[in-house]
PDB file of N, CA and C in Angstrom:
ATOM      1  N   UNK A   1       9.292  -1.309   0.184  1.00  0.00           N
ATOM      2  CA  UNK A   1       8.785  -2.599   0.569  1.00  0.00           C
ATOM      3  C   UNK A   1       9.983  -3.455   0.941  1.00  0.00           C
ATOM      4  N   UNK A   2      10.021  -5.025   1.641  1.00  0.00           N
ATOM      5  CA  UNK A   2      10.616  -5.449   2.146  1.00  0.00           C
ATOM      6  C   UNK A   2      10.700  -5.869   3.136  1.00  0.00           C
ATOM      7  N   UNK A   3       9.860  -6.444   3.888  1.00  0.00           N
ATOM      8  CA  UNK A   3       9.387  -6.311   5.156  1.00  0.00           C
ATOM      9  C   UNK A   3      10.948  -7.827   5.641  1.00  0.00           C
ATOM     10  N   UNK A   4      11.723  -7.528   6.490  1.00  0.00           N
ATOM     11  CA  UNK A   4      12.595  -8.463   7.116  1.00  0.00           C
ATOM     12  C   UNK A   4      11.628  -9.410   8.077  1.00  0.00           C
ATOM     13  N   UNK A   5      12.071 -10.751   7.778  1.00  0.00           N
ATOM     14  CA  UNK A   5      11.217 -11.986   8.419  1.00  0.00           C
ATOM     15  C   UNK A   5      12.164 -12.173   9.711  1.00  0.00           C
ATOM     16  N   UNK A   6      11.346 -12.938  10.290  1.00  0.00           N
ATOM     17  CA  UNK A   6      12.182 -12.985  11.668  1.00  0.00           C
ATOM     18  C   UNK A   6      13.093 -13.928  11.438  1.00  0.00           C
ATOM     19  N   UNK A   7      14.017 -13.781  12.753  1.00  0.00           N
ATOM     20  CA  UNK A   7      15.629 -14.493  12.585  1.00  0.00           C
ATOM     21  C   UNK A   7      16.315 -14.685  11.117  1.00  0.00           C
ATOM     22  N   UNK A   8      16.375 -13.299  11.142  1.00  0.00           N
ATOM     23  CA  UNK A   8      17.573 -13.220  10.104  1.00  0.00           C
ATOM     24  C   UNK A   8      17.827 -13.882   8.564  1.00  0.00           C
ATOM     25  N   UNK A   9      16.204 -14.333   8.479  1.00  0.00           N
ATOM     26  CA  UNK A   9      15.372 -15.333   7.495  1.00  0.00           C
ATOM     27  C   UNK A   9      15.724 -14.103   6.178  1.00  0.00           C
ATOM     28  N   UNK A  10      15.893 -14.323   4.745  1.00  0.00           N
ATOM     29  CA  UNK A  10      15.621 -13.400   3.590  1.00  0.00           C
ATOM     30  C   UNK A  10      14.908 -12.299   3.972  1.00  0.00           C
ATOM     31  N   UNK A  11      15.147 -11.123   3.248  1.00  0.00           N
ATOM     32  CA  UNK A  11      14.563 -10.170   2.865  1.00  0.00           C
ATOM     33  C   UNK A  11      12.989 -10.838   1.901  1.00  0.00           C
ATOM     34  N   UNK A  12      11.808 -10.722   2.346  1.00  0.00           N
ATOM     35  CA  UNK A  12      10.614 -10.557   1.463  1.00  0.00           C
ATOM     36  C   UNK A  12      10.209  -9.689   0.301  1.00  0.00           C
ATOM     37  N   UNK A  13      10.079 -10.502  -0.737  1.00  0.00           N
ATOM     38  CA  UNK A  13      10.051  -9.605  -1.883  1.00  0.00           C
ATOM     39  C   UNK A  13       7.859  -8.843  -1.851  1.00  0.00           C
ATOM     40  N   UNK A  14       8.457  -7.869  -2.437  1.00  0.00           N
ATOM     41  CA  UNK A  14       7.252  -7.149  -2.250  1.00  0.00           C
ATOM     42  C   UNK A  14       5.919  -8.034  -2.464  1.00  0.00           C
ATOM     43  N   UNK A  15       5.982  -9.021  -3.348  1.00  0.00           N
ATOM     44  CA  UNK A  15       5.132  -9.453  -4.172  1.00  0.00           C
ATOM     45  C   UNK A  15       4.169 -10.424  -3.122  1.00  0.00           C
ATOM     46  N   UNK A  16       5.329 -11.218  -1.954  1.00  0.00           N
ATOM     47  CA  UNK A  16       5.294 -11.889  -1.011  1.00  0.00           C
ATOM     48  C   UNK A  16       4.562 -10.487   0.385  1.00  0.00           C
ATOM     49  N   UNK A  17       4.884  -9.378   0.210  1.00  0.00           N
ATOM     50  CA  UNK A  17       4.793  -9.379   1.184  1.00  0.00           C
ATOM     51  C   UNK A  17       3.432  -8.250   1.039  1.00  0.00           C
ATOM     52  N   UNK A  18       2.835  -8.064   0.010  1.00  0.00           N
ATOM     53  CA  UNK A  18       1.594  -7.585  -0.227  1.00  0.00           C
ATOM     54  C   UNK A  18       0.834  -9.042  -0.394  1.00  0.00           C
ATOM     55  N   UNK A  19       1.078  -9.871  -0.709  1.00  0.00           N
ATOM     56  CA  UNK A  19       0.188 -11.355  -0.456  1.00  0.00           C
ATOM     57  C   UNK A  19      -0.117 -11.364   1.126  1.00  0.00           C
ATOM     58  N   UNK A  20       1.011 -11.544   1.697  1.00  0.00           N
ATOM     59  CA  UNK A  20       1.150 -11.346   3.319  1.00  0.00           C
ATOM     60  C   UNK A  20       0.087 -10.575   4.178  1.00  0.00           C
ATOM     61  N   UNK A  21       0.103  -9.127   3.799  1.00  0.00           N
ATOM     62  CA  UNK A  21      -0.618  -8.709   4.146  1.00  0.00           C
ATOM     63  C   UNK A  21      -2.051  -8.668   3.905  1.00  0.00           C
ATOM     64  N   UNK A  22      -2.334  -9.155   2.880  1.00  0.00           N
ATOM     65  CA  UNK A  22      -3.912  -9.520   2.268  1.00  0.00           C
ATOM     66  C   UNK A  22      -4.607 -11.021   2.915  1.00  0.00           C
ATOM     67  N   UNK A  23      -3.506 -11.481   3.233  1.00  0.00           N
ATOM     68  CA  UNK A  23      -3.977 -12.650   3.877  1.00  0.00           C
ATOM     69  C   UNK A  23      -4.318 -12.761   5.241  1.00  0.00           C
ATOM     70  N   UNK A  24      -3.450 -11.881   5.356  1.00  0.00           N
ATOM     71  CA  UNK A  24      -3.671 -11.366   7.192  1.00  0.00           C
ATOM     72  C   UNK A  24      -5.252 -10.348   7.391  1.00  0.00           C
ATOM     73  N   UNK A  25      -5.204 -10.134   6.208  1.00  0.00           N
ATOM     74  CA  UNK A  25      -6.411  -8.852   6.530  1.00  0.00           C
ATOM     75  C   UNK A  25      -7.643  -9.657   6.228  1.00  0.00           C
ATOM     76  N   UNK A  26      -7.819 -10.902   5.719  1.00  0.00           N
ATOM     77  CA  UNK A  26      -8.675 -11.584   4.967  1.00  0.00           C
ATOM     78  C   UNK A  26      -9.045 -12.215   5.893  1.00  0.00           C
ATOM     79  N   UNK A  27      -7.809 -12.663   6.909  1.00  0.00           N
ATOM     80  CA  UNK A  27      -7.873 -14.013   8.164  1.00  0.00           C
ATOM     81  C   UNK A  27      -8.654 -12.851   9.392  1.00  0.00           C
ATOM     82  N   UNK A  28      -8.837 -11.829   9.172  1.00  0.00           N
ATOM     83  CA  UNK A  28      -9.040 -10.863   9.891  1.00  0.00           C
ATOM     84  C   UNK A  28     -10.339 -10.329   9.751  1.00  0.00           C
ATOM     85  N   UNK A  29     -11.195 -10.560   8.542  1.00  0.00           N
ATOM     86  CA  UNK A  29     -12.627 -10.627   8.103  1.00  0.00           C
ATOM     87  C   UNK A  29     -12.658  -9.064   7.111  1.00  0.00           C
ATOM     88  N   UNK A  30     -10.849  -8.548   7.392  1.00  0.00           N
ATOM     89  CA  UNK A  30     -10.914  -7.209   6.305  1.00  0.00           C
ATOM     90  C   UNK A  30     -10.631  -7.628   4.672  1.00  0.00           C
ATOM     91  N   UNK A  31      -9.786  -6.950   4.298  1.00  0.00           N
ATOM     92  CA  UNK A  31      -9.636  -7.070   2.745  1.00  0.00           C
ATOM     93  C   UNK A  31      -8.799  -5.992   2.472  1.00  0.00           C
ATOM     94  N   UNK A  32      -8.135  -6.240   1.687  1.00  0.00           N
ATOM     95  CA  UNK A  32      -7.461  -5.263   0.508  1.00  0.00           C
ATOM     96  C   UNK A  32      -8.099  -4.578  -0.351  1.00  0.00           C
ATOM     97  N   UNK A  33      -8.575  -3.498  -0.601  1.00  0.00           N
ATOM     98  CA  UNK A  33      -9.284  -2.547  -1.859  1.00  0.00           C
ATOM     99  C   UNK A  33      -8.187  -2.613  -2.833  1.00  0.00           C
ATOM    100  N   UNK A  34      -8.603  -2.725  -4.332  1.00  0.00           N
ATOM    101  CA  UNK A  34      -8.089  -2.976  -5.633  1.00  0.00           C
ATOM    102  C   UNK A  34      -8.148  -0.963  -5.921  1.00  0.00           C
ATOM    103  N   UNK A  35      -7.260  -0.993  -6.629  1.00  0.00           N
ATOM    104  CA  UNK A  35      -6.249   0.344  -6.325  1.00  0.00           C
ATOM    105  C   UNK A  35      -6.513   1.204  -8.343  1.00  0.00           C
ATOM    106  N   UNK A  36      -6.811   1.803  -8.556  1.00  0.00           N
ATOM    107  CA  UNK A  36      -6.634   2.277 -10.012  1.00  0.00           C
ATOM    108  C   UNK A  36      -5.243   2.180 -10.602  1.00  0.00           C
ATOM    109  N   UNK A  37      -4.376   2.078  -9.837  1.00  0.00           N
ATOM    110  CA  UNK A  37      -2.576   2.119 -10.168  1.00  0.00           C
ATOM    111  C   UNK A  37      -2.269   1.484  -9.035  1.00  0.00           C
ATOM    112  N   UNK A  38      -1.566   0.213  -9.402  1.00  0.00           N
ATOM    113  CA  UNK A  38      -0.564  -0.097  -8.515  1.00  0.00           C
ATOM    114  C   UNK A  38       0.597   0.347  -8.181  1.00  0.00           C
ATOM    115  N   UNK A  39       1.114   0.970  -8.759  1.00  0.00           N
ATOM    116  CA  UNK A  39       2.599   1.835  -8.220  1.00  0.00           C
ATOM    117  C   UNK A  39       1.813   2.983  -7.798  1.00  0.00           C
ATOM    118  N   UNK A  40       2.135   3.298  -6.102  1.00  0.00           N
ATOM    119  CA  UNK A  40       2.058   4.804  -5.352  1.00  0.00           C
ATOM    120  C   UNK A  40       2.915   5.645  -5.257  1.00  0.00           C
ATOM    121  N   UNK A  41       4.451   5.191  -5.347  1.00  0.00           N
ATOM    122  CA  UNK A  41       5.371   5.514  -4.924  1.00  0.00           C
ATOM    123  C   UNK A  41       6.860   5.469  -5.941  1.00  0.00           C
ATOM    124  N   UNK A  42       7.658   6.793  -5.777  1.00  0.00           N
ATOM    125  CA  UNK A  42       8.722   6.368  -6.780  1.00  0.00           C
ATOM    126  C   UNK A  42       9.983   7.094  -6.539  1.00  0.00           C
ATOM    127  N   UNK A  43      11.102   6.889  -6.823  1.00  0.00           N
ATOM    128  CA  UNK A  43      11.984   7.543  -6.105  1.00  0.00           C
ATOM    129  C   UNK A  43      12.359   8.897  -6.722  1.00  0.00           C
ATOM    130  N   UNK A  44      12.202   9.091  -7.243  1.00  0.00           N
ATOM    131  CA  UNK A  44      12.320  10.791  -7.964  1.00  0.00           C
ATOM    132  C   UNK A  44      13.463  10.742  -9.531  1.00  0.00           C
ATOM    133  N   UNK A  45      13.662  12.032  -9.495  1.00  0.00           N
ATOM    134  CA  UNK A  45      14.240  11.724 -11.275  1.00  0.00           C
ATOM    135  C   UNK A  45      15.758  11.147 -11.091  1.00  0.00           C
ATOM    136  N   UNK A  46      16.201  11.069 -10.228  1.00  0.00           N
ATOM    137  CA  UNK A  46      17.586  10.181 -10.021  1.00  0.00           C
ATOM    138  C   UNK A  46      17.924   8.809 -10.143  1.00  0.00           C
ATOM    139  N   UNK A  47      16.599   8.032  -9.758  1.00  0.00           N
ATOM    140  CA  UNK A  47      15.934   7.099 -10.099  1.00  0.00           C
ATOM    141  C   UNK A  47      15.021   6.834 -11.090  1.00  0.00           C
ATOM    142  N   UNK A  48      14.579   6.733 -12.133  1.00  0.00           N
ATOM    143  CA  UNK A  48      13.000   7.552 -12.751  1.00  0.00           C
ATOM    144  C   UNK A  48      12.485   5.927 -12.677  1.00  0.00           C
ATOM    145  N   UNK A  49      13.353   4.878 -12.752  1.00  0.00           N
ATOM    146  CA  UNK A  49      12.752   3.331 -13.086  1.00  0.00           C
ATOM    147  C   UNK A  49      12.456   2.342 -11.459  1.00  0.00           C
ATOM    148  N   UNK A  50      12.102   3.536 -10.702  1.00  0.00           N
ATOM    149  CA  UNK A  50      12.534   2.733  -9.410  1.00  0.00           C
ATOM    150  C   UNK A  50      11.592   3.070  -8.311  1.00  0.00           C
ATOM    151  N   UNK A  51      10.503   3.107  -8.601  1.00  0.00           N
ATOM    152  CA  UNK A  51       9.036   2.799  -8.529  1.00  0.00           C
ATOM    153  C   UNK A  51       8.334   1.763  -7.643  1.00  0.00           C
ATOM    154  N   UNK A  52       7.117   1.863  -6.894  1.00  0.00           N
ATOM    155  CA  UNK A  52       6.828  -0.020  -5.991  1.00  0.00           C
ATOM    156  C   UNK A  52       5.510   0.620  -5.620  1.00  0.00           C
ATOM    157  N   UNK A  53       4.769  -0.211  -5.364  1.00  0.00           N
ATOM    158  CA  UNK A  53       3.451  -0.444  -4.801  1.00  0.00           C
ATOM    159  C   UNK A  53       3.257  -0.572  -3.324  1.00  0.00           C
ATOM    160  N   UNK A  54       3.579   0.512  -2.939  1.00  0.00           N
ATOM    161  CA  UNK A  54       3.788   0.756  -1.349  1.00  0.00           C
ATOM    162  C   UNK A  54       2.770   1.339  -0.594  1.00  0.00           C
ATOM    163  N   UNK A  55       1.673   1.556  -1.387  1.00  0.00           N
ATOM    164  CA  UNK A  55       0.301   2.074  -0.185  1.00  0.00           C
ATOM    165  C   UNK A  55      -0.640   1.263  -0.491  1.00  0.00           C
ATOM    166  N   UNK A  56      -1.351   1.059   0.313  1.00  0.00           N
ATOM    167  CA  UNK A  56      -2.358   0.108   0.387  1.00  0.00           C
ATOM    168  C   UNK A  56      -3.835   0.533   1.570  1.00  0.00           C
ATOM    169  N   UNK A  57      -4.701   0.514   1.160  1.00  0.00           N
ATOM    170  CA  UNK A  57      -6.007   0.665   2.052  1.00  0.00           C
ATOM    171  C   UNK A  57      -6.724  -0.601   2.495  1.00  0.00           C
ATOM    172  N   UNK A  58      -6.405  -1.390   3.555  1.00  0.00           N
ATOM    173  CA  UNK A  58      -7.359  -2.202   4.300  1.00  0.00           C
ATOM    174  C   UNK A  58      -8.661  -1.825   4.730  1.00  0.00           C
ATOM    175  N   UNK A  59      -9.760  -2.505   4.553  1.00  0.00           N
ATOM    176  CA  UNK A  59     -11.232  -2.473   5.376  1.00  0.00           C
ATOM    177  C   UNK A  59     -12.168  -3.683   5.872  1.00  0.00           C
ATOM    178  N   UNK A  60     -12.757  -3.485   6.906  1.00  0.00           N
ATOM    179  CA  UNK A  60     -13.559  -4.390   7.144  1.00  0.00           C
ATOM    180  C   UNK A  60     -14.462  -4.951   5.761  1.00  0.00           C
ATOM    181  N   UNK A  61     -14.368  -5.825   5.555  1.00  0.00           N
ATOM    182  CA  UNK A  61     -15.135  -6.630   4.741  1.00  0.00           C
ATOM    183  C   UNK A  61     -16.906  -6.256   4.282  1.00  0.00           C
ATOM    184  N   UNK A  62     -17.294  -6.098   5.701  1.00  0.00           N
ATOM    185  CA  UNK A  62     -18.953  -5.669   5.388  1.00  0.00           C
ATOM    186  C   UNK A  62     -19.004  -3.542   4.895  1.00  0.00           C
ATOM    187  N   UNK A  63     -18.027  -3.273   4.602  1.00  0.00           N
ATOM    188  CA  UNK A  63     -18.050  -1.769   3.861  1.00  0.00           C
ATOM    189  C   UNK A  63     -18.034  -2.168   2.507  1.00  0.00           C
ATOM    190  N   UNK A  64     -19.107  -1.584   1.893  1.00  0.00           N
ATOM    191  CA  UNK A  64     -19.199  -0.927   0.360  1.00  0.00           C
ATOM    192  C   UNK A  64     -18.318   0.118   0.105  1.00  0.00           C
ATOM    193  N   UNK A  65     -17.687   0.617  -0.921  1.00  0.00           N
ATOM    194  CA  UNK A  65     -16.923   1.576  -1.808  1.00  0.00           C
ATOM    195  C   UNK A  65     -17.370   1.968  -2.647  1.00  0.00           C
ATOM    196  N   UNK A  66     -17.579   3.161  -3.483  1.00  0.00           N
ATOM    197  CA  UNK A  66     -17.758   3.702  -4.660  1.00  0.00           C
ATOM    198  C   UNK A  66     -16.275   2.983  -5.653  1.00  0.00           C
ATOM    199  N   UNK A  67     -17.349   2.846  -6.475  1.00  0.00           N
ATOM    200  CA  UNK A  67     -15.922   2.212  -7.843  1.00  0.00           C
ATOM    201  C   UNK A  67     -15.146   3.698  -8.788  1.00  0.00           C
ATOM    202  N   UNK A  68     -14.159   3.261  -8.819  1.00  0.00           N
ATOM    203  CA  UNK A  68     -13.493   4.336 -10.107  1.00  0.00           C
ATOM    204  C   UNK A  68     -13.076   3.619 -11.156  1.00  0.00           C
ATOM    205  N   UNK A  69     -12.202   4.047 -12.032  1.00  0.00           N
ATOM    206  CA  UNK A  69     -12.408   3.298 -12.945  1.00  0.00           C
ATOM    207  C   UNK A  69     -11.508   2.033 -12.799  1.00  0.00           C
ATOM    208  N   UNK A  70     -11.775   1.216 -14.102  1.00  0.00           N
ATOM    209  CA  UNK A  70     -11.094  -0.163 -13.829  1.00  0.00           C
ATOM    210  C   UNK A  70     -11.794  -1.127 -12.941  1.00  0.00           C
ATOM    211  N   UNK A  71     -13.115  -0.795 -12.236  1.00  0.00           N
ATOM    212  CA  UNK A  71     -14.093  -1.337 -11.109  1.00  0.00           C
ATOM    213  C   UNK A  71     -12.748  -1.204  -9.923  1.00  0.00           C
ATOM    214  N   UNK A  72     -12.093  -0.128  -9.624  1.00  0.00           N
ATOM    215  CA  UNK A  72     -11.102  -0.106  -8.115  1.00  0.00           C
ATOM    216  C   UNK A  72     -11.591   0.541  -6.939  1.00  0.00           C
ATOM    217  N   UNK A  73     -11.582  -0.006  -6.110  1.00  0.00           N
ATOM    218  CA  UNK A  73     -12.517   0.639  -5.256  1.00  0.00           C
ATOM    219  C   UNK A  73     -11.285   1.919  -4.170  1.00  0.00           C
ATOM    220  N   UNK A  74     -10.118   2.191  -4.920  1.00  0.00           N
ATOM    221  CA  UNK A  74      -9.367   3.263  -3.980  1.00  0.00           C
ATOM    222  C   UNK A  74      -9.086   4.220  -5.595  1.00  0.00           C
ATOM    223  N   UNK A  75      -9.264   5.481  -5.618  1.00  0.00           N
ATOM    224  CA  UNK A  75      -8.486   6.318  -6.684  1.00  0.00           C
ATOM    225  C   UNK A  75      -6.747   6.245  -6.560  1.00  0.00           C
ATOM    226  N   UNK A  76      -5.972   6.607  -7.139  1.00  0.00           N
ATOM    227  CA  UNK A  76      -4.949   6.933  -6.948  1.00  0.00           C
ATOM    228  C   UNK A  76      -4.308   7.967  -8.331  1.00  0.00           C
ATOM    229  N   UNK A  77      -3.925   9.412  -7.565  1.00  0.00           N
ATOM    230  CA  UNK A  77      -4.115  10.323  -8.215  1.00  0.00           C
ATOM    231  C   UNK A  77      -2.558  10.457  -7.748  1.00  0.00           C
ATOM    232  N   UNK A  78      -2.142  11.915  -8.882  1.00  0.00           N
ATOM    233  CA  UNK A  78      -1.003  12.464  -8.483  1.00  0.00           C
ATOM    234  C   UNK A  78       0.353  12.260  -9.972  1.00  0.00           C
ATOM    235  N   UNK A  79       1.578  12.060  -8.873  1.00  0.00           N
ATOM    236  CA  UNK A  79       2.519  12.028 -10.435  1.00  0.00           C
ATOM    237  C   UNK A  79       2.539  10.981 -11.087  1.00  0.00           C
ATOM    238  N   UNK A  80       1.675   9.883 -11.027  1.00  0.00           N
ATOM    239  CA  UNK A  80       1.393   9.126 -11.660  1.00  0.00           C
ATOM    240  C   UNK A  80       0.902   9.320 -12.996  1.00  0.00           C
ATOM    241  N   UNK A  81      -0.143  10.399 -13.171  1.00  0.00           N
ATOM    242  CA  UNK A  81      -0.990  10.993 -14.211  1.00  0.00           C
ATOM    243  C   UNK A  81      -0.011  12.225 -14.821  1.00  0.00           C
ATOM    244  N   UNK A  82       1.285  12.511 -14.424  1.00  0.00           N
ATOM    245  CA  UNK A  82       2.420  12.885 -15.110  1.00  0.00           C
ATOM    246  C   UNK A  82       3.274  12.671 -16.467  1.00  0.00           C
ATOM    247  N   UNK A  83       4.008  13.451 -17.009  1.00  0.00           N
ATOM    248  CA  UNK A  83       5.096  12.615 -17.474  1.00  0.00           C
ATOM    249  C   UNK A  83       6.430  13.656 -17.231  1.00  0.00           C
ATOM    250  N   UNK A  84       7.346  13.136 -17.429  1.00  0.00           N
ATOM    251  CA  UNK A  84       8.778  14.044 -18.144  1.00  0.00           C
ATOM    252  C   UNK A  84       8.932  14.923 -17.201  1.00  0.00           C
ATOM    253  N   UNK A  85       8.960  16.375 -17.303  1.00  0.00           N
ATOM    254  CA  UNK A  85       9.816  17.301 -15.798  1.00  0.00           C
ATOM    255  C   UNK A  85       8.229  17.125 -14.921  1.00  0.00           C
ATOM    256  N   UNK A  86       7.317  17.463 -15.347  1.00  0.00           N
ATOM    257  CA  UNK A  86       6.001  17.768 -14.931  1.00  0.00           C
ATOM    258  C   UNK A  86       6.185  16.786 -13.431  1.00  0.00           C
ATOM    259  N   UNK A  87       6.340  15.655 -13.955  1.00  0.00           N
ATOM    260  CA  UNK A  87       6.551  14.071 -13.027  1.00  0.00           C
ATOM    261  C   UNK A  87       7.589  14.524 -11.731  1.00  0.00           C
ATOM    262  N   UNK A  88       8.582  14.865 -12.792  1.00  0.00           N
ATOM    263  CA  UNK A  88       9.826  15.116 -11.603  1.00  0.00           C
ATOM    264  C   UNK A  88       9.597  16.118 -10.610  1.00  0.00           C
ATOM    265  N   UNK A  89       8.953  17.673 -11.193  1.00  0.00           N
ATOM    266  CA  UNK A  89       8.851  18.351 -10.206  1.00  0.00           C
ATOM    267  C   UNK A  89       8.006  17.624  -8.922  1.00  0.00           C
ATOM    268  N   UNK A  90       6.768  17.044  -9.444  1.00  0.00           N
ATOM    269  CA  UNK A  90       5.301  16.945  -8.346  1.00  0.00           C
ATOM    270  C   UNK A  90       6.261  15.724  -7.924  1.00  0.00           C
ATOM    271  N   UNK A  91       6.924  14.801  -7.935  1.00  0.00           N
ATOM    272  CA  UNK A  91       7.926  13.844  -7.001  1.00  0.00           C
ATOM    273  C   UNK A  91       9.156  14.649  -5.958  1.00  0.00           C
ATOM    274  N   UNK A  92       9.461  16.270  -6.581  1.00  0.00           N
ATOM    275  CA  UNK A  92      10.586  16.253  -6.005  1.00  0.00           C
ATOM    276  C   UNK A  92      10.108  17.567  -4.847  1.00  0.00           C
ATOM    277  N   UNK A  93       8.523  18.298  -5.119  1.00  0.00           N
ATOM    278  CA  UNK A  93       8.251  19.322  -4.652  1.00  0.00           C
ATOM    279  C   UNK A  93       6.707  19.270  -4.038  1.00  0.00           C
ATOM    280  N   UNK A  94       6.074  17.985  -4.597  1.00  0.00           N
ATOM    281  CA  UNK A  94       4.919  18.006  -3.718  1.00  0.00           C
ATOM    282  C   UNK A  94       4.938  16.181  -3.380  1.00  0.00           C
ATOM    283  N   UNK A  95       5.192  15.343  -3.628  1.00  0.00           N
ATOM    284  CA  UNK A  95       5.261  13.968  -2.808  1.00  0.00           C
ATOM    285  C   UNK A  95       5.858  13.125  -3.532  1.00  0.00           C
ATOM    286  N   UNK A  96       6.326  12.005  -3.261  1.00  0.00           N
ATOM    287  CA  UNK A  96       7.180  11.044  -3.729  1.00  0.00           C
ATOM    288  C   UNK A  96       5.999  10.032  -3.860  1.00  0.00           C
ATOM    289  N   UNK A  97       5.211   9.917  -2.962  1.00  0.00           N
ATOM    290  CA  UNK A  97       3.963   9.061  -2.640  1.00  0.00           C
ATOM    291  C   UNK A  97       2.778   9.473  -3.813  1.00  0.00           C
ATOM    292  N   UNK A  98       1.933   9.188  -4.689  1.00  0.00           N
ATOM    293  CA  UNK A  98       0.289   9.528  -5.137  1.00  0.00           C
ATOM    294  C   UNK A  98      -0.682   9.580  -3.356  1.00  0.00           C
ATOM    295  N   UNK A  99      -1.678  10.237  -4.035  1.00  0.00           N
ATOM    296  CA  UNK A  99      -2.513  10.150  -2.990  1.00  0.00           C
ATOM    297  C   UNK A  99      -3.217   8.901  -3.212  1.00  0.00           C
ATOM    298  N   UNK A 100      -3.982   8.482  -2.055  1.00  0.00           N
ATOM    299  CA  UNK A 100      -4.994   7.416  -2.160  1.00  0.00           C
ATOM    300  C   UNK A 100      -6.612   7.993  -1.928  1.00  0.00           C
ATOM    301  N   UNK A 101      -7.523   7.545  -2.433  1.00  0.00           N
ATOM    302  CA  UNK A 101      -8.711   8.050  -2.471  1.00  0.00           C
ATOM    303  C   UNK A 101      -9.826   7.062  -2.489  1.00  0.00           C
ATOM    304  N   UNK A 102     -10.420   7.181  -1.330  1.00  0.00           N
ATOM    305  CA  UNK A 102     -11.408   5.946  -1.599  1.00  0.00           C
ATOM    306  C   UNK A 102     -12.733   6.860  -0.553  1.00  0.00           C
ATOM    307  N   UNK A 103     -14.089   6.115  -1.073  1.00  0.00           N
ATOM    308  CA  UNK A 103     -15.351   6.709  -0.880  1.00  0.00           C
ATOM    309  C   UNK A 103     -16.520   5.631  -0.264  1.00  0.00           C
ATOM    310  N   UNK A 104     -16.855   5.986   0.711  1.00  0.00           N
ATOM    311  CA  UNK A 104     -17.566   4.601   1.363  1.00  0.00           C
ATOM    312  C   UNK A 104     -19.265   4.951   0.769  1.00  0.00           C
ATOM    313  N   UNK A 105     -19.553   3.810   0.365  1.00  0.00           N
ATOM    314  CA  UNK A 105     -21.038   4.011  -0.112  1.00  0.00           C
ATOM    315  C   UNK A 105     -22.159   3.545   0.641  1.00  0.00           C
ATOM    316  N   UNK A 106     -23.405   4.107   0.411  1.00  0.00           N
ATOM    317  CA  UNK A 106     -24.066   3.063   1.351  1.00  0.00           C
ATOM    318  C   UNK A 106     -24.372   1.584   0.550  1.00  0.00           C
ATOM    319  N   UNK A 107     -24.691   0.363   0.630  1.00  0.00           N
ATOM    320  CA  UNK A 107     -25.308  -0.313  -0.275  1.00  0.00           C
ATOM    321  C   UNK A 107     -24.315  -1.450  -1.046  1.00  0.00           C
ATOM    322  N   UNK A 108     -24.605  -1.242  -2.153  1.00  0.00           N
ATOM    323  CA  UNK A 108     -23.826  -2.147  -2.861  1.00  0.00           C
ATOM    324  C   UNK A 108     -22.723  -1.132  -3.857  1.00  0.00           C
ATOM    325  N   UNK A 109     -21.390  -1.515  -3.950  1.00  0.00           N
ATOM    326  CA  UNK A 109     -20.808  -1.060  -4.758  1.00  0.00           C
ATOM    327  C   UNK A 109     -20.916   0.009  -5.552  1.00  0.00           C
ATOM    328  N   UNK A 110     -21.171   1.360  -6.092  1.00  0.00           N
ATOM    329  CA  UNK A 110     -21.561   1.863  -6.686  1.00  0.00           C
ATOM    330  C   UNK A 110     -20.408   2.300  -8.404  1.00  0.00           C
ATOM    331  N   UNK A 111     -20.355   3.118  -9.333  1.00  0.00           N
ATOM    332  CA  UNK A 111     -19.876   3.198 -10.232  1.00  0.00           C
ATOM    333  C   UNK A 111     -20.046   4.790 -10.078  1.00  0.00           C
ATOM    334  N   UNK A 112     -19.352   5.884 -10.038  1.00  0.00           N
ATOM    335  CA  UNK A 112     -19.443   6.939 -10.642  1.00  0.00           C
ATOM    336  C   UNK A 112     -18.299   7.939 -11.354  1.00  0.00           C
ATOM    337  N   UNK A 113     -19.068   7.318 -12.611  1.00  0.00           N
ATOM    338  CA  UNK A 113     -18.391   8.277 -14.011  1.00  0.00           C
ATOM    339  C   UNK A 113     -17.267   9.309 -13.498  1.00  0.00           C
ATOM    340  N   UNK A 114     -18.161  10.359 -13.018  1.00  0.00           N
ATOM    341  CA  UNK A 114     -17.430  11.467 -12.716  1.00  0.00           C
ATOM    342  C   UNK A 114     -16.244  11.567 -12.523  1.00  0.00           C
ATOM    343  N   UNK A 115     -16.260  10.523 -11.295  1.00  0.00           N
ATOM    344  CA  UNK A 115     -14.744  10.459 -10.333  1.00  0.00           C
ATOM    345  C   UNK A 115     -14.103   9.505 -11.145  1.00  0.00           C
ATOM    346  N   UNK A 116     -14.100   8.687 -12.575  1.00  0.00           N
ATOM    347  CA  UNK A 116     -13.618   7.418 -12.579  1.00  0.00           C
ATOM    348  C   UNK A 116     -12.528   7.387 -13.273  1.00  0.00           C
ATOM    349  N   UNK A 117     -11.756   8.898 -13.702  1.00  0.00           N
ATOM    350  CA  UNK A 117     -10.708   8.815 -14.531  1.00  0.00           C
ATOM    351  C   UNK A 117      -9.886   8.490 -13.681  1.00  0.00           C
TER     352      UNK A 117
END
């Protein structure tokens, strides 16, 4: 994260610049989906504390989602649900990134158990 502002203005701190983008998507009639884990992303065991909230799923506003747990309407699976080498390998041999997972419903919001760990 970090998105550089124009003319040479500060570096944007993430916090600013996931607001940024939610506002833009909002002014836009989309939205931000609420995430089961906010950290997607992490730099591997060289780093182990150095981690950020770098994926994000935008949608039009009039789409329903299936909920998981926490009422989030995106899963986020992967080395997150890790710990210790387990973590390091799936960061250093299958993604640095979690996956994102989200399920369009018909209707209103739905809840299912199944999927909601």
């Amino acid at each position: 994260m970090g998105q550089q502002r124009a003319n040479s203005l500060p570096v944007v701190s993430q916090e600013e610049e996931i607001a940024d983008l939610a506002a833009d998507a909002d002014s836009n009639g989309m939205r931000m989906l609420s995430k089961t884990h906010d950290v997607t992303w992490r730099q591997g065991p060289s780093h182990p504390n150095f981690a950020s909230d770098l994926d994000h799923v935008l949608a039009t506003s009039n789409i329903s989602f299936q909920l998981f747990a926490n009422s989030a309407e995106v899963r986020v699976d992967g080395w997150n649900h890790l710990e210790g080498e387990e973590r390091d390998d799936f960061t250093m041999n299958v993604s640095d990134h979690c996956s994102i997972f989200c399920r369009i419903s018909s209707g209103q919001p739905t809840n299912d158990s199944e999927d909601a760990a």
